[in-house]
Protein backbone atom coordinates (compact mmCIF):
# COMPACT_ATOMS: atom_id res chain seq x y z
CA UNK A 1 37.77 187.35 10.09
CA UNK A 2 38.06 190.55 8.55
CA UNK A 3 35.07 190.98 5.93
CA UNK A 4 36.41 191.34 1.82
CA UNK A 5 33.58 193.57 1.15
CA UNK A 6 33.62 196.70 3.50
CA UNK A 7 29.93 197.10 1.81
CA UNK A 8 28.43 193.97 2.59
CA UNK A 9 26.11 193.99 5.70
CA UNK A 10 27.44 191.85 8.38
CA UNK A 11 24.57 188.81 9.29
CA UNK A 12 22.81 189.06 12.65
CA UNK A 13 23.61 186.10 13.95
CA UNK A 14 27.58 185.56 13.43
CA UNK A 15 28.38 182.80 10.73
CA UNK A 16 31.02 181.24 13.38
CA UNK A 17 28.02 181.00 15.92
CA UNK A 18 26.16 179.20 13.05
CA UNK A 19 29.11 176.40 12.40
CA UNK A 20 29.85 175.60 15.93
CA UNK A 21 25.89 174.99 16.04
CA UNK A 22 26.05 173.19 13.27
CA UNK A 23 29.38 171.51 14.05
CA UNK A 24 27.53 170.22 17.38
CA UNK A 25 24.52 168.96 15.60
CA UNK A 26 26.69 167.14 13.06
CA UNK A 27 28.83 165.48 16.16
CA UNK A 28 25.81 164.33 17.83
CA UNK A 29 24.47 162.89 15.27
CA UNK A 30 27.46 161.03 14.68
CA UNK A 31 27.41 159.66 18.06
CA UNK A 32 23.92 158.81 18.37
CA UNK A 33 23.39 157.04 15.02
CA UNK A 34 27.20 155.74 14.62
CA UNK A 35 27.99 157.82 11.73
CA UNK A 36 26.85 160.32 8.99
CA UNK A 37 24.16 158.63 5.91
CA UNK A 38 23.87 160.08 3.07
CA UNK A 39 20.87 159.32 1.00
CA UNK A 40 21.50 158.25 -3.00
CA UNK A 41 18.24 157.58 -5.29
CA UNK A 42 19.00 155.01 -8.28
CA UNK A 43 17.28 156.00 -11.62
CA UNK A 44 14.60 153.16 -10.71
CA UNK A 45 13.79 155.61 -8.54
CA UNK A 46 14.38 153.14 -5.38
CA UNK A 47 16.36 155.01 -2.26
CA UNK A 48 18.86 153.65 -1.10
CA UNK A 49 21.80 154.52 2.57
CA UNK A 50 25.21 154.91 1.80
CA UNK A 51 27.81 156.07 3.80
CA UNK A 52 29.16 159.31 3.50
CA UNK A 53 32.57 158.25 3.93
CA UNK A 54 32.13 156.69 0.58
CA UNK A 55 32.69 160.31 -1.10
CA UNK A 56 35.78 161.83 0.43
CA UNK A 57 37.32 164.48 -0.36
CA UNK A 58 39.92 165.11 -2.79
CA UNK A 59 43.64 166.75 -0.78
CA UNK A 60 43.12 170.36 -1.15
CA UNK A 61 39.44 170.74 -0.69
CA UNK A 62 37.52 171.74 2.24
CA UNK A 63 33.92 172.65 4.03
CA UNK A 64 35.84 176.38 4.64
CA UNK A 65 36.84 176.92 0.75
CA UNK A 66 33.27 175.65 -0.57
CA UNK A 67 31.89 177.88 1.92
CA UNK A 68 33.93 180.82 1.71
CA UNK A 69 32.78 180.77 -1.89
CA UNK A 70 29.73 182.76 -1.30
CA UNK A 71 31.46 185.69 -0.20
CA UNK A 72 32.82 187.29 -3.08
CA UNK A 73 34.81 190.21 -3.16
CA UNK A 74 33.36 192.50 -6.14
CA UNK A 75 30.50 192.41 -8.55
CA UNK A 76 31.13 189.54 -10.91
CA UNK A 77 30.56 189.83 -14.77
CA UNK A 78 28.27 187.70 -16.74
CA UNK A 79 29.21 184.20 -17.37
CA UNK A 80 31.69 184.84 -14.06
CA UNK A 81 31.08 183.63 -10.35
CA UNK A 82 32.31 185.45 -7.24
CA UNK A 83 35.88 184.94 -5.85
CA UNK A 84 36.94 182.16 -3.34
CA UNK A 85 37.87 184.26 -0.13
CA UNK A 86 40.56 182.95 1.98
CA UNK A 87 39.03 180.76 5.48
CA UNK A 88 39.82 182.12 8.59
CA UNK A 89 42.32 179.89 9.95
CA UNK A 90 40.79 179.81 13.32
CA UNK A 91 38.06 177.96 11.55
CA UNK A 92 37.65 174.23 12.86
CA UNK A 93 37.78 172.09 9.62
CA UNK A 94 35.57 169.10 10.31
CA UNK A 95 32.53 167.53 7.56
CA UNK A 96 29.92 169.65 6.51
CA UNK A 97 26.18 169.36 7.94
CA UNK A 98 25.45 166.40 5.66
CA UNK A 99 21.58 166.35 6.41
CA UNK A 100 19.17 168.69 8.19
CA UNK A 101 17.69 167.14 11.72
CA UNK A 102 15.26 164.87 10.18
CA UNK A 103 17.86 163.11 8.33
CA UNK A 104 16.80 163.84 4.67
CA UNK A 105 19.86 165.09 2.12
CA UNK A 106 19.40 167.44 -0.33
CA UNK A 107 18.63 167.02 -3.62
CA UNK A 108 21.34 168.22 -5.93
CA UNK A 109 24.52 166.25 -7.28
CA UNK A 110 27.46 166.33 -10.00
CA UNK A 111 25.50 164.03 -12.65
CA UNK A 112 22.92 167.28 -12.65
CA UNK A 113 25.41 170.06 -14.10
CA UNK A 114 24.22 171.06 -17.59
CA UNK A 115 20.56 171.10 -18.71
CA UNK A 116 21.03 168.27 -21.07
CA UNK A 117 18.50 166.11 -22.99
CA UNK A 118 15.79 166.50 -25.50
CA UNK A 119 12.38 168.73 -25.74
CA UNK A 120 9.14 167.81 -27.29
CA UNK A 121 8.84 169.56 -30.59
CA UNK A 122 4.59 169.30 -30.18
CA UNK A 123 2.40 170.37 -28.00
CA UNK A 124 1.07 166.43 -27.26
CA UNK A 125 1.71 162.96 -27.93
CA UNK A 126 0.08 159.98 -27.30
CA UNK A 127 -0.67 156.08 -28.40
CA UNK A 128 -0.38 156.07 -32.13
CA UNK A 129 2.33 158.97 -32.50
CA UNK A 130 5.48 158.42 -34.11
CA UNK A 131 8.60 160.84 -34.18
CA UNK A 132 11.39 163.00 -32.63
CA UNK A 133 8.75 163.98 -29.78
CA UNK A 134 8.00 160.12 -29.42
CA UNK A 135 12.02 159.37 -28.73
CA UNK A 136 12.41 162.24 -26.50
CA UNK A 137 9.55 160.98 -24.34
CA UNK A 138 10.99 157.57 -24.04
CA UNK A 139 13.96 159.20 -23.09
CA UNK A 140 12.90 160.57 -20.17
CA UNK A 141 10.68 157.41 -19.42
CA UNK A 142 13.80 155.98 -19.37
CA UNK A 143 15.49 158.24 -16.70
CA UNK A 144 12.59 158.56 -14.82
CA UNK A 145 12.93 154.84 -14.11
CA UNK A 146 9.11 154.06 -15.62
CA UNK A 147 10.26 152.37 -19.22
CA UNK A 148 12.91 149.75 -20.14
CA UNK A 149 11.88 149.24 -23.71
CA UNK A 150 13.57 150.07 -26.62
CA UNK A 151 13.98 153.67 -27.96
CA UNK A 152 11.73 153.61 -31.12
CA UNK A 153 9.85 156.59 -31.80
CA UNK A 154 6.87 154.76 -31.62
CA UNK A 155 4.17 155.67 -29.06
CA UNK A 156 3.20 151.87 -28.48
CA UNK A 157 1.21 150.15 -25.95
CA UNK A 158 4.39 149.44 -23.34
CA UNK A 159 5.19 153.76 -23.79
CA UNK A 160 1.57 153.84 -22.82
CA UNK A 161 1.47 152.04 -19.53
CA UNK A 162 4.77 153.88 -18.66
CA UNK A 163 3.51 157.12 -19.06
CA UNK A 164 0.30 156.44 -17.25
CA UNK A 165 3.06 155.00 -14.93
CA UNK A 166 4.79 158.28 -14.37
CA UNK A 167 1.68 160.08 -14.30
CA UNK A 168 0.17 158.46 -11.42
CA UNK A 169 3.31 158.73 -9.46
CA UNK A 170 3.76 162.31 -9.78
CA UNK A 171 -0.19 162.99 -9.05
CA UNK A 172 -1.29 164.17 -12.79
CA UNK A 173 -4.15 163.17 -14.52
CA UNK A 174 -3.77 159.63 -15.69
CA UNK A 175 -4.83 159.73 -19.49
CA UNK A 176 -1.34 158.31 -21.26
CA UNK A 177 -1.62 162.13 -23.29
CA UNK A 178 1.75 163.31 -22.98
CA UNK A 179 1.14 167.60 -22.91
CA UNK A 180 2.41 170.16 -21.16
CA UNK A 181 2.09 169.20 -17.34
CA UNK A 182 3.29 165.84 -17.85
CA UNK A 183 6.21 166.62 -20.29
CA UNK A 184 7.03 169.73 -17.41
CA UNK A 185 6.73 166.58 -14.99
CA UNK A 186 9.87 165.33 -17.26
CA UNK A 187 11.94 168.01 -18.22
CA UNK A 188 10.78 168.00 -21.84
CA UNK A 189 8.35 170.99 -22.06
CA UNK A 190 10.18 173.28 -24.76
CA UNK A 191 8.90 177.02 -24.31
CA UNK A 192 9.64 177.24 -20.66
CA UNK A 193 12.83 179.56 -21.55
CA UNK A 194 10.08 182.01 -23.21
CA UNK A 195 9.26 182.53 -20.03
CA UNK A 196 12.49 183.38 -18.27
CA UNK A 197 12.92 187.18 -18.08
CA UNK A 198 16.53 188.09 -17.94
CA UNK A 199 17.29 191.87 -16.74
CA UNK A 200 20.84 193.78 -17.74
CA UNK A 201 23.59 193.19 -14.85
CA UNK A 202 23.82 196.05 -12.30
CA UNK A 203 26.42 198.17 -12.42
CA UNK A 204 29.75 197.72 -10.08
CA UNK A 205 28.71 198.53 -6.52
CA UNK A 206 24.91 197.97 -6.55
CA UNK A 207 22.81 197.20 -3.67
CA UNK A 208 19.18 196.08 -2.82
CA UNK A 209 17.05 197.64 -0.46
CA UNK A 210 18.74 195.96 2.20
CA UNK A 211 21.99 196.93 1.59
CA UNK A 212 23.09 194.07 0.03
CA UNK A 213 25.34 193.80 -3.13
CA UNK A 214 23.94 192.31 -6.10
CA UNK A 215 24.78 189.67 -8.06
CA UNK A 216 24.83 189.37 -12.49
CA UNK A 217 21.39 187.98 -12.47
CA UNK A 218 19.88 190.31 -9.47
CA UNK A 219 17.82 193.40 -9.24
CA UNK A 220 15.40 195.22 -6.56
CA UNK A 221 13.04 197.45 -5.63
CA UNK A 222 10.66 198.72 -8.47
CA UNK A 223 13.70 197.32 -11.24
CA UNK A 224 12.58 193.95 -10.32
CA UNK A 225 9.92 191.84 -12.89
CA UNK A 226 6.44 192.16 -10.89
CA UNK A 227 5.50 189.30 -9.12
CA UNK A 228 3.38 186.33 -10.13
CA UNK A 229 0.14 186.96 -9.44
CA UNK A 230 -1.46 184.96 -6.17
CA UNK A 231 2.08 184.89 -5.25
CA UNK A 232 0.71 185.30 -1.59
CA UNK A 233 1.09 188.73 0.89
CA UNK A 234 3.39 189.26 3.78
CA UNK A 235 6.39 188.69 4.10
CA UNK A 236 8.18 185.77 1.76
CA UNK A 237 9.86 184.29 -0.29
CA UNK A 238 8.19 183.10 -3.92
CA UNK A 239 9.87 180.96 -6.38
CA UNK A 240 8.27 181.03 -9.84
CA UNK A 241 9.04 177.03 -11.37
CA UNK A 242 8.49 178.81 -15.00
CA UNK A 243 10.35 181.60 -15.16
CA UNK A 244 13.11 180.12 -13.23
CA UNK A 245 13.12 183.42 -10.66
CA UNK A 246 12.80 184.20 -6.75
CA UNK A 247 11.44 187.60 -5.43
CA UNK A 248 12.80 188.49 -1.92
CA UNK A 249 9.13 189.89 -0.84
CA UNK A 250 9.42 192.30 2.91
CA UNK A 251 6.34 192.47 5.38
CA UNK A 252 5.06 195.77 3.46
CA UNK A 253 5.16 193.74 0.11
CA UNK A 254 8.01 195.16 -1.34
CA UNK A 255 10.82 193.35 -3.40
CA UNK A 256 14.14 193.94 -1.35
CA UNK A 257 15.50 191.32 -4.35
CA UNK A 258 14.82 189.22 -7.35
CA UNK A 259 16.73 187.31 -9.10
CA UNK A 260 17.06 184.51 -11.18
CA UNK A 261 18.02 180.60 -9.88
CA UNK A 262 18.87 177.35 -11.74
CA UNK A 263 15.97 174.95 -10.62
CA UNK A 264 14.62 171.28 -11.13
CA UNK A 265 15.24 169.92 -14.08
CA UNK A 266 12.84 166.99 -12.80
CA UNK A 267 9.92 169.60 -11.96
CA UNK A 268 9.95 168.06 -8.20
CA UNK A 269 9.56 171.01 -6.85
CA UNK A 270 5.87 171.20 -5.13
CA UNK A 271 3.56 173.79 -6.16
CA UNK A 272 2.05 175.86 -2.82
CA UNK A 273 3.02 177.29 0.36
CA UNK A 274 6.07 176.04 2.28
CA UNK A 275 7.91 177.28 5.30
CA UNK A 276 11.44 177.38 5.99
CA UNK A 277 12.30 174.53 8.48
CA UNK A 278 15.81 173.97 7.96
CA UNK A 279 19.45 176.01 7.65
CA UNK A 280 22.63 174.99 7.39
CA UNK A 281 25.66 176.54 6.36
CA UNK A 282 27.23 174.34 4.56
CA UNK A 283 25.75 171.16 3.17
CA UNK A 284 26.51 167.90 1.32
CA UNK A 285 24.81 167.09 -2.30
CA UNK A 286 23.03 163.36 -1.73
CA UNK A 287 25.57 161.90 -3.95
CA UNK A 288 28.25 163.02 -2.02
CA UNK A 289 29.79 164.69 -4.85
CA UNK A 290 28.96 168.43 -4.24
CA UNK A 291 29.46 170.91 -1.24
CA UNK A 292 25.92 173.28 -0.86
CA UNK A 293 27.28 176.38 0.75
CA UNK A 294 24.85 178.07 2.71
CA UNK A 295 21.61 175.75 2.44
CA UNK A 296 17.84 176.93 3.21
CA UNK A 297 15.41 173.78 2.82
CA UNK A 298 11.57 174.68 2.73
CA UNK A 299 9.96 171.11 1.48
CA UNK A 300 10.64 167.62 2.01
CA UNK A 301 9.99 164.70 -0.24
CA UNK A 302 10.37 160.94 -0.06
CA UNK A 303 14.08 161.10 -1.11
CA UNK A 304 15.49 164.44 0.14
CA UNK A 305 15.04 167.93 1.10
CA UNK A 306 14.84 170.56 -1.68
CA UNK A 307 15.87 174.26 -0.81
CA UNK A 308 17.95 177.32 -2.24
CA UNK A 309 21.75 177.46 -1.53
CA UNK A 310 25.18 179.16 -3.04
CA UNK A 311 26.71 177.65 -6.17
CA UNK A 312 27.54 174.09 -5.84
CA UNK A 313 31.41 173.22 -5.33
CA UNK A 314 32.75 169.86 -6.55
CA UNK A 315 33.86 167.74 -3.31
CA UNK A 316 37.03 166.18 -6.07
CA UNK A 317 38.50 169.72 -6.29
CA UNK A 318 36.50 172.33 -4.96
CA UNK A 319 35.35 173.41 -8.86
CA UNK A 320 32.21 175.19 -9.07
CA UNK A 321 29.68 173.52 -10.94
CA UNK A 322 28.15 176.11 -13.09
CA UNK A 323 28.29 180.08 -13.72
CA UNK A 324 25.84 183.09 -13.23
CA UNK A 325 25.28 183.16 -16.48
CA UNK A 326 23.82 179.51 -16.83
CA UNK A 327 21.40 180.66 -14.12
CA UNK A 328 17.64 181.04 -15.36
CA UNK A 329 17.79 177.41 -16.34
CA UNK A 330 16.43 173.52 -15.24
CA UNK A 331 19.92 172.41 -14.02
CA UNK A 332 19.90 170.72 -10.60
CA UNK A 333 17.77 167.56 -9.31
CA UNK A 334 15.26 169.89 -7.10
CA UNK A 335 17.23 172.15 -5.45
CA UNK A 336 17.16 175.80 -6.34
CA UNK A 337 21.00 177.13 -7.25
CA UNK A 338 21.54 180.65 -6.44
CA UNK A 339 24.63 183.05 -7.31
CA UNK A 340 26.70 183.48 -4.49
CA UNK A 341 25.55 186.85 -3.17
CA UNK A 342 21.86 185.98 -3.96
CA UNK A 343 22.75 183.09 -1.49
CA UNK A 344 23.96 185.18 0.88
CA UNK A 345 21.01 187.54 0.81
CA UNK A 346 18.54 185.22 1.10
CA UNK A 347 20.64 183.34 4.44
CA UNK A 348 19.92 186.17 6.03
CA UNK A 349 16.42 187.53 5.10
CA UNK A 350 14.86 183.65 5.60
CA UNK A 351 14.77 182.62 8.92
CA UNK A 352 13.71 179.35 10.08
CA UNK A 353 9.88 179.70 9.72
CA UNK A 354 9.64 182.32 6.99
CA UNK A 355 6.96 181.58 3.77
CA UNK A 356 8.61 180.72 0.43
CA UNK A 357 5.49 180.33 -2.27
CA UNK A 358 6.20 177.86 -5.53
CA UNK A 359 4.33 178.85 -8.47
């Protein structure tokens, strides 16, 4: 398949190498466990199998056009997303790698598309409050699958247990207090975009250190933010929860890339030092509603897989989910949502094995 952009480095391993290997993987697994399972979460948080067959695809869209979305064309503008390229048609159209070899999906989905919802207008709340902050809180109590009580601005007793409830799930310290880690826990921390530095779009034909062209959000070299500090040394990749950015980090600690991602909006994403275990080209969300194009999973949890990939694609009609310029916020359910050259970058620096570090 001839390439749409002459200046785009060609991946070391060829991408139709990768989907027959991943076309054999999915077939086996077919065989062997008498069809593909995808796995759905309820909001009372209880995990449940359903078939993937339950999600089909709408006439018209396809593994190759969700897929071929992450290899635009030309630098897109602000607010834009790269252009669909045409599929080879030598390509074998068959279902997407729903689940890496272990069996978990991966955590993003259509019911995740806009960062919607309330914020705390305090810093804390806790039994006795009343407000705004209160109602927010029982919001997300609510979503989070720990409260069932009415929405009443008042931090009562039943508000209490639940957010004890939710704290001692999610491994914070079990007080009832309501603050920052606990209201990061549930998406209703408010000065988190204070912390999201946003750097001016390269100009047309800019590449990283690598060669690569960048996307809207993307920089490298000494243009890039500087890294976290104990961000880790070697070779990596680190994904800052806060600032909502990854730095592309080469064995003589240099940035080849940074850029900015649309993250958790449930803060599931686990603090520390992962490694890459898992790669597939193209992926299914756990709803079934979403292709993942080009899908790098670094940490598993009890009901999915959580990794970077392209853009997400609607499975209805092959609709992209979001644009570049929404990137930089809390948008998916623990996956990290790159722009489609980003995605393609980082499929090729992170191997199977390499470090990403969560801050």
């Amino acid at each position: 398949m001839n390439d749409p952009d002459p200046r785009r480095p060609r991946p070391s391993t060829p991408i139709r190498t990768t989907r027959q290997s991943a076309i054999v993987a999915v077939l086996v697994a077919s065989v062997a466990c008498g069809g593909l399972l995808a796995l759905a979460t309820s909001e009372d948080k209880n995990p449940k199998v359903v078939s993937a067959a339950a999600a089909p695809a709408a006439p018209g869209s396809t593994p190759e056009s969700a897929a071929a979305a992450v290899a635009g064309a030309t630098t897109p503008a602000a607010g834009s997303i790269d252009p669909v390229a045409t599929p080879d048609p030598a390509a074998v159209a068959v279902a997407p790698d729903t689940a890496a070899a272990d069996g978990l999906q991966d955590l993003d989905g259509s019911d995740l598309t806009t960062a919607d919802g309330c914020l705390l207008t305090v810093q804390s709340v806790r039994y006795g409050a009343t407000g705004d902050s209160v109602r927010c809180l029982q919001q997300a109590l609510v979503s989070g699958g720990f409260y069932s009580g009415p929405i009443t601005g008042e931090f009562d007793q039943a508000t209490d247990n639940a957010a004890r409830a939710m704290q001692e799930d999610r491994n914070l310290f079990v007080d009832g207090v309501v603050g920052r880690e606990s209201a990061l826990s549930l998406g209703i921390w408010p000065d988190e975009a204070s912390l999201v530095v946003r750097t001016p779009a390269p100009p047309d034909g800019a590449v990283d250190l690598m060669g690569y062209p960048l996307s809207s959000v993307a920089v490298s070299g000494p243009d890039a933010p500087p890294l976290p500090p104990n961000s880790g040394d070697g070779k990596r990749v680190v994904y800052d929860r806060a600032g909502q950015r990854v730095w592309a980090v080469n064995s003589d600690n240099v940035v080849v890339r940074s850029y900015l991602v649309a993250g958790s909006k449930y803060s599931n994403e686990q603090p520390g030092s992962h490694k890459v275990y898992s790669k597939s080209d193209l992926s299914t969300a756990w709803n079934g509603k979403a292709w993942l194009p080009l899908m790098i999973r670094y940490q598993k949890t009890d009901i999915g897989a959580i990794g970077f990939h392209g853009i997400p694609r609607h499975v209805e009609d092959d609709s992209p989910y979001m644009t570049e310029s929404e990137l930089g916020q809390r948008l998916s359910g623990g996956c990290q949502r790159q722009a489609n050259r980003d995605a393609r970058f980082l499929w090729d620096f992170a191997d199977v094995g390499t470090t990403v570090v969560v801050i």
